[in-house]
Protein backbone atom coordinates (compact mmCIF):
# COMPACT_ATOMS: atom_id res chain seq x y z
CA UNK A 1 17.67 14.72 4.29
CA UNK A 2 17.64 18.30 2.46
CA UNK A 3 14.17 19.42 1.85
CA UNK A 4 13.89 21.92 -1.39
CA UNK A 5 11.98 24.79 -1.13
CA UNK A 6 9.28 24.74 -2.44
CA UNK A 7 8.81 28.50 -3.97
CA UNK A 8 4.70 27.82 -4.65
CA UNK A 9 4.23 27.50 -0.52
CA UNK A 10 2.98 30.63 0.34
CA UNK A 11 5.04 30.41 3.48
CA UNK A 12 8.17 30.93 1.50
CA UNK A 13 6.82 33.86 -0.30
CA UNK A 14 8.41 37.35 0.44
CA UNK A 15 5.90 40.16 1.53
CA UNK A 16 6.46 41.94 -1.82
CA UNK A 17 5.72 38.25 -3.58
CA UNK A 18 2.70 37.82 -2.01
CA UNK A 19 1.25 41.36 -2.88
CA UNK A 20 2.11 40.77 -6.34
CA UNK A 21 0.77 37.23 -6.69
CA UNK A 22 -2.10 38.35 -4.97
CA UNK A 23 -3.09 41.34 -6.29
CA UNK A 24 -0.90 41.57 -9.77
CA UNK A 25 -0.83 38.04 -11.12
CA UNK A 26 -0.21 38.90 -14.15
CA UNK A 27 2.62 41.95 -13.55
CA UNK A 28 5.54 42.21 -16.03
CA UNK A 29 8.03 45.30 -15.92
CA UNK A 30 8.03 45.25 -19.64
CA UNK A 31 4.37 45.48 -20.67
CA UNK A 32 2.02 48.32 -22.41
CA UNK A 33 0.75 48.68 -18.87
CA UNK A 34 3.36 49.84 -16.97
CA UNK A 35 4.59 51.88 -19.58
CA UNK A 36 0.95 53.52 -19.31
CA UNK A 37 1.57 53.69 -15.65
CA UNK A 38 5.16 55.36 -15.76
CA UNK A 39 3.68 57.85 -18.86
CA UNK A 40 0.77 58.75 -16.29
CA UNK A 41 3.63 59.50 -13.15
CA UNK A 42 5.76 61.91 -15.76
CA UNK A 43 3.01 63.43 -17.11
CA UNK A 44 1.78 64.35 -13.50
CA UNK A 45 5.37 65.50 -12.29
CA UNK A 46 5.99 67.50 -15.27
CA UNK A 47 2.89 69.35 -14.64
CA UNK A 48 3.86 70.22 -10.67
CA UNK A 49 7.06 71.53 -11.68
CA UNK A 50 6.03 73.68 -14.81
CA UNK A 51 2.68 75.11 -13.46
CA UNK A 52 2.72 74.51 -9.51
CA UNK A 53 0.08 73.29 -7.24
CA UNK A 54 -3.71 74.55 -6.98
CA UNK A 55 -4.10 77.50 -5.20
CA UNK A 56 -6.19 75.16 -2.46
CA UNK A 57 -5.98 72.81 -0.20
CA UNK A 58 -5.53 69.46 -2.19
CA UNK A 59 -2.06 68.14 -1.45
CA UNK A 60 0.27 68.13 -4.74
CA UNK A 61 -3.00 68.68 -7.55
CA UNK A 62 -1.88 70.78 -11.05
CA UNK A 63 -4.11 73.60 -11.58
CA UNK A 64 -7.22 73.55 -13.56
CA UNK A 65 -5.53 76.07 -15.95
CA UNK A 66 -2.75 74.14 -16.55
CA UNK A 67 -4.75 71.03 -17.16
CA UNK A 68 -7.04 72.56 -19.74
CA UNK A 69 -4.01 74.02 -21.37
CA UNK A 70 -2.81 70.62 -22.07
CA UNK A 71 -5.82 68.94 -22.94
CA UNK A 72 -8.42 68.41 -20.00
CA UNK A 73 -12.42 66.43 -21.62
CA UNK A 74 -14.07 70.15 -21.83
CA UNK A 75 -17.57 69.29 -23.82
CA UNK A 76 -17.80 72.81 -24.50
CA UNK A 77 -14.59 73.39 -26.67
CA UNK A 78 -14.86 69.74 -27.96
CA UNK A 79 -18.64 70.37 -29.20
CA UNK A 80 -18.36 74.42 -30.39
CA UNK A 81 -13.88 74.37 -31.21
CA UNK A 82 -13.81 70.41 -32.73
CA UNK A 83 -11.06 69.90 -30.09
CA UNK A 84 -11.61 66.33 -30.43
CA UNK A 85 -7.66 65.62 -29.00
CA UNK A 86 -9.38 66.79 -25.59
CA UNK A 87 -10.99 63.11 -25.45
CA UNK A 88 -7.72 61.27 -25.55
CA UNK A 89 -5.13 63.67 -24.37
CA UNK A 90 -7.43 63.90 -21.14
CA UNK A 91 -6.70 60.22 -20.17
CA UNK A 92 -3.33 61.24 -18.95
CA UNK A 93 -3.88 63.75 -16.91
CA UNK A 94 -5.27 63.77 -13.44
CA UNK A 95 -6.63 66.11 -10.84
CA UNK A 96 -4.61 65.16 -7.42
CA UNK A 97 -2.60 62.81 -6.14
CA UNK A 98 -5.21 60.83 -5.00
CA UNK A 99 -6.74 60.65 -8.79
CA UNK A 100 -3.56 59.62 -10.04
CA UNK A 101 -2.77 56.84 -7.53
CA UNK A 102 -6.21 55.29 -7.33
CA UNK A 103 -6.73 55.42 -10.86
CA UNK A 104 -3.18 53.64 -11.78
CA UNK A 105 -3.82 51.41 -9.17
CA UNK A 106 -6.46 50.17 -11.03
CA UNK A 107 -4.94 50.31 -14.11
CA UNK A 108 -2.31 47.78 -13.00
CA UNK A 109 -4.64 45.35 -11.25
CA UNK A 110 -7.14 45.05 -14.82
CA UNK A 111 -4.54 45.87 -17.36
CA UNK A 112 -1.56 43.00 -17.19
CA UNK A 113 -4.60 40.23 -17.27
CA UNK A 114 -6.43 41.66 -20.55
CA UNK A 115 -2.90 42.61 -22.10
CA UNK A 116 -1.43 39.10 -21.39
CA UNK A 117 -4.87 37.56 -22.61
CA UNK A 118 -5.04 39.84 -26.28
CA UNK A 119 -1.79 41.43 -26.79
CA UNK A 120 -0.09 44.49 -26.51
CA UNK A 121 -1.56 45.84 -29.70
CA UNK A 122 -5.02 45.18 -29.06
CA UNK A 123 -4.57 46.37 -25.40
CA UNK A 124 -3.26 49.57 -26.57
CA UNK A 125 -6.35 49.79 -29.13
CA UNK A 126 -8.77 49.18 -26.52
CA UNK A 127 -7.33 51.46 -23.66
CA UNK A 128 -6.84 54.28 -26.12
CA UNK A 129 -10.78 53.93 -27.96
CA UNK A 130 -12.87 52.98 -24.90
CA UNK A 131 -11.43 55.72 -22.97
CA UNK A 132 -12.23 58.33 -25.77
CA UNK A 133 -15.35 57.00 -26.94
CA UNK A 134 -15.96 56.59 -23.10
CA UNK A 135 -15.13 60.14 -22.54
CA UNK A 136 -17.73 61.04 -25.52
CA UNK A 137 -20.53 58.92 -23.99
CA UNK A 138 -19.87 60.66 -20.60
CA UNK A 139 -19.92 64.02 -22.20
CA UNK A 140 -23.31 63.80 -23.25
CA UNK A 141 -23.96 64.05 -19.64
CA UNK A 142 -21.93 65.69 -17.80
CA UNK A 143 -20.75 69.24 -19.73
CA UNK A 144 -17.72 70.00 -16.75
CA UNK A 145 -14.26 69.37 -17.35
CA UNK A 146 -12.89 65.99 -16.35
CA UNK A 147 -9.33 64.59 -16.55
CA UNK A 148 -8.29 60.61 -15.97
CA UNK A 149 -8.35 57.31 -17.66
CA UNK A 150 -11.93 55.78 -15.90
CA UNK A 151 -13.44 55.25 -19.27
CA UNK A 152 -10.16 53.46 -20.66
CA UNK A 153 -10.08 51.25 -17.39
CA UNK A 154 -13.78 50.17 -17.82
CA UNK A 155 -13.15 49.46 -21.04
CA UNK A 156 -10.67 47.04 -20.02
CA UNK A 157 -13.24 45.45 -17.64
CA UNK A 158 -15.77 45.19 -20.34
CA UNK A 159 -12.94 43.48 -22.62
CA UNK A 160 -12.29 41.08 -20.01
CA UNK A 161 -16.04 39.94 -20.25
CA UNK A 162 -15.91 40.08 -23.61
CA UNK A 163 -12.76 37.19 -23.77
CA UNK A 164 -15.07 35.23 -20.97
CA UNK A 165 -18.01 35.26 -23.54
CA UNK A 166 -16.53 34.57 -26.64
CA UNK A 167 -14.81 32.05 -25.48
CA UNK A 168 -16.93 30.75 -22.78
CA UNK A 169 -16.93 26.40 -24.31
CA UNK A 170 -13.19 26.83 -23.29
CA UNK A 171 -14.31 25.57 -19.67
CA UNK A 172 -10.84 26.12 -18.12
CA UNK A 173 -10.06 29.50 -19.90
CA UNK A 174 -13.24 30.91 -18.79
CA UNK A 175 -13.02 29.74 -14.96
CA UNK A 176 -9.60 31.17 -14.88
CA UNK A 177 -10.80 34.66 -16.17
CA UNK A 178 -14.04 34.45 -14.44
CA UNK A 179 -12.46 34.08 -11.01
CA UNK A 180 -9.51 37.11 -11.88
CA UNK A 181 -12.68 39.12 -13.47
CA UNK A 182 -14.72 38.63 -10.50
CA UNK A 183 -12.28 39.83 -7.99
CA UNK A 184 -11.28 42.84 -10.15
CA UNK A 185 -14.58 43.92 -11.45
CA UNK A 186 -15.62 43.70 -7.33
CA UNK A 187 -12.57 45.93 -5.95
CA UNK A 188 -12.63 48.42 -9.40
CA UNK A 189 -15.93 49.33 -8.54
CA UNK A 190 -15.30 49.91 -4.89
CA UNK A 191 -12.55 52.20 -6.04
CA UNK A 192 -14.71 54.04 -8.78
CA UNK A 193 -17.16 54.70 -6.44
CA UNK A 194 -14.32 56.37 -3.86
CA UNK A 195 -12.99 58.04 -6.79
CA UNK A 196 -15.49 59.15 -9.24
CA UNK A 197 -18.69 59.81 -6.92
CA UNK A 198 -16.83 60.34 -3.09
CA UNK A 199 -13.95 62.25 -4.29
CA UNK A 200 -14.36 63.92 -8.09
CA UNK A 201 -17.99 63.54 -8.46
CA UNK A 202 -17.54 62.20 -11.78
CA UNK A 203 -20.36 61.06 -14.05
CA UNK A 204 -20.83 57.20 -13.69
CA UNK A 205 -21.70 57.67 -17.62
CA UNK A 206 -17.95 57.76 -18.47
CA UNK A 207 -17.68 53.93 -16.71
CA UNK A 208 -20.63 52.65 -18.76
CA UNK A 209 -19.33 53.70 -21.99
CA UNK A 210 -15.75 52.93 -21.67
CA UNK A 211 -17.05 49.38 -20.61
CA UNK A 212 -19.60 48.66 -23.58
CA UNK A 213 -16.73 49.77 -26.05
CA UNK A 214 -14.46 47.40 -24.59
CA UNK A 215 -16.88 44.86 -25.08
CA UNK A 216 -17.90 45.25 -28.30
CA UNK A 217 -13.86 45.34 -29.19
CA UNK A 218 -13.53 42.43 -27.36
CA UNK A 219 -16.28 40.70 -29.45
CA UNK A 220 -15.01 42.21 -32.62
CA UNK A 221 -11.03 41.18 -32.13
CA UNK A 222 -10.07 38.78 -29.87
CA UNK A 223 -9.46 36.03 -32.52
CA UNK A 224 -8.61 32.38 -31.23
CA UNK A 225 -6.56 29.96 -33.45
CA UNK A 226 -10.40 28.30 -33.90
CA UNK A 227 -12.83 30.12 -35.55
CA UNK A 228 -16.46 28.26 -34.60
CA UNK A 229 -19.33 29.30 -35.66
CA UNK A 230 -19.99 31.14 -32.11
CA UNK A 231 -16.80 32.98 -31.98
CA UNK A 232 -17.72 33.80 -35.64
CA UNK A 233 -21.41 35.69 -34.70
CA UNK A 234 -19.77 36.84 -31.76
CA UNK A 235 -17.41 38.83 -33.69
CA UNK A 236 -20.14 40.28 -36.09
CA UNK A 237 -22.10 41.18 -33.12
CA UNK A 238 -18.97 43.32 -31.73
CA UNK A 239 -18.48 45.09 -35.00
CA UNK A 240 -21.75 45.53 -35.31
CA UNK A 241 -22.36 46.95 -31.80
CA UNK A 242 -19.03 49.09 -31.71
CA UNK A 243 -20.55 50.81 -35.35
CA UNK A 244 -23.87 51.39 -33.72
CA UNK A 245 -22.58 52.50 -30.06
CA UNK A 246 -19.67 55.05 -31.92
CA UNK A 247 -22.55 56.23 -34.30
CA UNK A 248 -25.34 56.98 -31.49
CA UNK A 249 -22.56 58.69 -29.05
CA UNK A 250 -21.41 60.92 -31.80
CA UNK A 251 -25.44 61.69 -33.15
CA UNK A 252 -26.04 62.24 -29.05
CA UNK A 253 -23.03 64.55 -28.35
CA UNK A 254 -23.76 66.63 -31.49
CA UNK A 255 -27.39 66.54 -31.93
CA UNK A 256 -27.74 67.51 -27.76
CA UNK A 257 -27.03 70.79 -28.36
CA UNK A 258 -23.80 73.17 -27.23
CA UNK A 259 -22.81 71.94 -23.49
CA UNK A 260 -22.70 74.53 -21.07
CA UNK A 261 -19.07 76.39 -20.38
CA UNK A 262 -18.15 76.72 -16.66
């Protein structure tokens, strides 16, 4: 008797197959997120060879110079200059290999679930506005330069909740996502904390605005092919709450006063 294999027993799973099932469920070669990814590495390498490596000890980082010539978050020239591209531009760059590999790391292990949950449109929307609204937020804080996508990648945790809540009376849907969001939101946080307050020293603020814009997004356009009456004052709380958060940031960044220049 030939037995078939059975290719969901993990036994029969490659070592490759069961890092990707494990940790990348939802991993596609052909998604907005790798493409983010692969943008990220080029960026990165593009920088070594034109401008070298920091005159320290970091292994492989760009220089500062080099990433505030191309765009680095500097509140100072954003608040006094209007450089408002230094919000967006800033979440590809990064300061050191260890930035770049943490931070993409955790890019792939959020990103494939929210962008095979929304789209690729509304993935792109959200990485691209919570990570400079995010970077806004954080600015209102913290007046150094920073580089990396943190506040885009929190924003794709906080969309992830958002998809749990508005559609929370799909039972299945929502223990599916719960369980994925769970395990992420547990081992993104570990890594933040390694990252942003062990290794950069990063305001936390740029996590906790990145994540309540990808909320409110989340509220305002996830549509399902039902519109209830819940999904329906869930959605005009998210536009509602993406006006007011955009609107306070801006009023706080502006009204604060001029950051200091370092």
């Amino acid at each position: 008797m030939i037995q078939s294999k059975d290719l969901t027993d993990p036994r029969n799973e490659s070592f490759f197959s069961m890092i990707k099932n494990t940790l990348f469920p939802s991993f596609k070669c052909r998604s907005v997120t790798t493409l983010l990814v692969l943008i990220n590495v080029l960026v990165y390498i593009i920088l070594l060879i034109k401008g070298g490596i920091q005159p320290k000890h970091e292994f492989l980082a760009p220089r500062d110079d080099l990433l505030f010539h191309y765009g680095s978050n500097y509140p100072y020239f954003i608040y006094n200059s209007y450089e408002v591209h230094r919000l967006f531009v800033s979440l590809f760059l990064y300061k050191n290999i260890v930035h770049l590999i943490l931070s993409n790391l955790g890019l792939l292990l959020v990103g494939h679930s929210l962008e095979e949950t929304i789209g690729k449109r509304k993935f792109l929307a959200i990485f691209i506005l919570s990570g400079g609204i995010g970077n806004l937020f954080g600015s209102c804080f913290w007046s150094k330069s920073s580089v990396g996508a943190a506040a885009s990648i929190f924003g794709i945790i906080g969309a992830l909740f958002g998809c749990i809540c508005k559609n929370w009376k799909n039972t299945i849907m929502s223990q599916t996502l719960f369980s994925q969001i769970f395990y992420l939101f547990s081992l993104s946080i570990l890594l933040s904390f390694i990252l942003g307050i062990g290794l950069l020293r990063v305001n936390v603020y740029f996590y906790i605005g990145g994540f309540w814009v990808g909320l409110f997004m989340a509220f305002w356009g996830y549509v399902e092919t039902t519109r209830t009456r819940y999904e329906r004052k869930i959605s005009v709380a998210g536009k509602i709450g993406f006006a007011l958060f955009l609107i306070s940031t801006i009023l706080c960044f502006y009204l604060s006063g001029s950051p200091a220049a370092y």
